[in-house]
C-alpha atoms as a PDB file:
ATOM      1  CA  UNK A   1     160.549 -19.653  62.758  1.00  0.00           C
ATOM      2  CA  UNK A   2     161.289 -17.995  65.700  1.00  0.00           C
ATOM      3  CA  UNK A   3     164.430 -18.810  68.018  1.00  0.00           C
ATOM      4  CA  UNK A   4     165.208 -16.974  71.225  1.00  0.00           C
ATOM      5  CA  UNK A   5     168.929 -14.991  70.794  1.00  0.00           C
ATOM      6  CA  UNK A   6     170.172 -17.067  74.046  1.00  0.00           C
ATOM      7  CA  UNK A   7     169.364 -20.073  71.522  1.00  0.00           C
ATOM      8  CA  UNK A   8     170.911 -19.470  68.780  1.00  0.00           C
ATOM      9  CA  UNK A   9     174.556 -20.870  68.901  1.00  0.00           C
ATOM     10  CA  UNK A  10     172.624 -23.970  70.033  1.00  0.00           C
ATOM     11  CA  UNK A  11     170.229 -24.129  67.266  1.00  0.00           C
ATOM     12  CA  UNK A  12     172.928 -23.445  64.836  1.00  0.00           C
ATOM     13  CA  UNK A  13     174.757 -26.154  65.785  1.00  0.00           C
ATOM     14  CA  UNK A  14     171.991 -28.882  65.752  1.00  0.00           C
ATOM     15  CA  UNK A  15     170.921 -27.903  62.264  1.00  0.00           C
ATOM     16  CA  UNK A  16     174.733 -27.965  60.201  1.00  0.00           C
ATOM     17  CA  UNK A  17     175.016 -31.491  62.488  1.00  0.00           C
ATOM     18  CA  UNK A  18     171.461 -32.321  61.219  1.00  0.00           C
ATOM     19  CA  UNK A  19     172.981 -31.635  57.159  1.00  0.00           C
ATOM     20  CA  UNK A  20     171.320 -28.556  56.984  1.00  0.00           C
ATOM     21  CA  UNK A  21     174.160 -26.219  55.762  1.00  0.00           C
ATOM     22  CA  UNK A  22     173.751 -26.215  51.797  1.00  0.00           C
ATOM     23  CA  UNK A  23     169.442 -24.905  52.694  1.00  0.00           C
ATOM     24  CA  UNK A  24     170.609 -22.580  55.048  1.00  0.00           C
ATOM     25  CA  UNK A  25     172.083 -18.689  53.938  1.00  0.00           C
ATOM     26  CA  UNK A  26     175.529 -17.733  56.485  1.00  0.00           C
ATOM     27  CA  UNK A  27     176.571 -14.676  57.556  1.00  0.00           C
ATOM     28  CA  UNK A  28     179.029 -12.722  59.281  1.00  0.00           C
ATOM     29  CA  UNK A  29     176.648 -10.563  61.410  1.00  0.00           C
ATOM     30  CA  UNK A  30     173.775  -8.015  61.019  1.00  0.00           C
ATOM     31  CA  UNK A  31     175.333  -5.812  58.542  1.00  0.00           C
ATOM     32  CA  UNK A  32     176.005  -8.241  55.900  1.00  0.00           C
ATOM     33  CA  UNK A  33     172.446  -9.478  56.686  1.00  0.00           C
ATOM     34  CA  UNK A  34     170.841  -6.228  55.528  1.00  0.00           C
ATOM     35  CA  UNK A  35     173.536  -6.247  52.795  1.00  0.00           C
ATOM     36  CA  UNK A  36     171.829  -9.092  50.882  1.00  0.00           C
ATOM     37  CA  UNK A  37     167.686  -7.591  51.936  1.00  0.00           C
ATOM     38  CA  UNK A  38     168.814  -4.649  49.739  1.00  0.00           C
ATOM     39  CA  UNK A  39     171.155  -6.775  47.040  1.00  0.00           C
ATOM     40  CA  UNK A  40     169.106  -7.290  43.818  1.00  0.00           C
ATOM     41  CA  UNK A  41     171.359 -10.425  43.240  1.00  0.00           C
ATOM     42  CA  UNK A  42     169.892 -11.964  46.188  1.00  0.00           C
ATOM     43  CA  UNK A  43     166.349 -10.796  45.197  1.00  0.00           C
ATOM     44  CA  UNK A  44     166.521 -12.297  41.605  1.00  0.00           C
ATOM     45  CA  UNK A  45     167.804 -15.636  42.954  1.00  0.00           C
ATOM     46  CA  UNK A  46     165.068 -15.726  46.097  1.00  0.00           C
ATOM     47  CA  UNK A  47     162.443 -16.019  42.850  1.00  0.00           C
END
């Protein structure tokens, strides 16, 4: 899925109202994003 940056906030928003928030994975910006790519934790529970 694809969402434009100047969208995001807004998408955000309408999914956790939608009851979205246990599917969807939270973070605290980029860094911690590429934290869990490289975490084997998050590898072994993606399968």
């Amino acid at each position: 899925m694809y969402v434009p940056h100047y969208n995001l906030e807004k998408t955000h928003k309408l999914l956790l109202g939608k009851g979205y928030r246990e599917r969807m994975r939270i973070t605290k910006g980029y860094v911690e994003v590429l934290r869990r790519c490289g975490s084997r934790d998050e590898a072994v529970a993606a399968t």
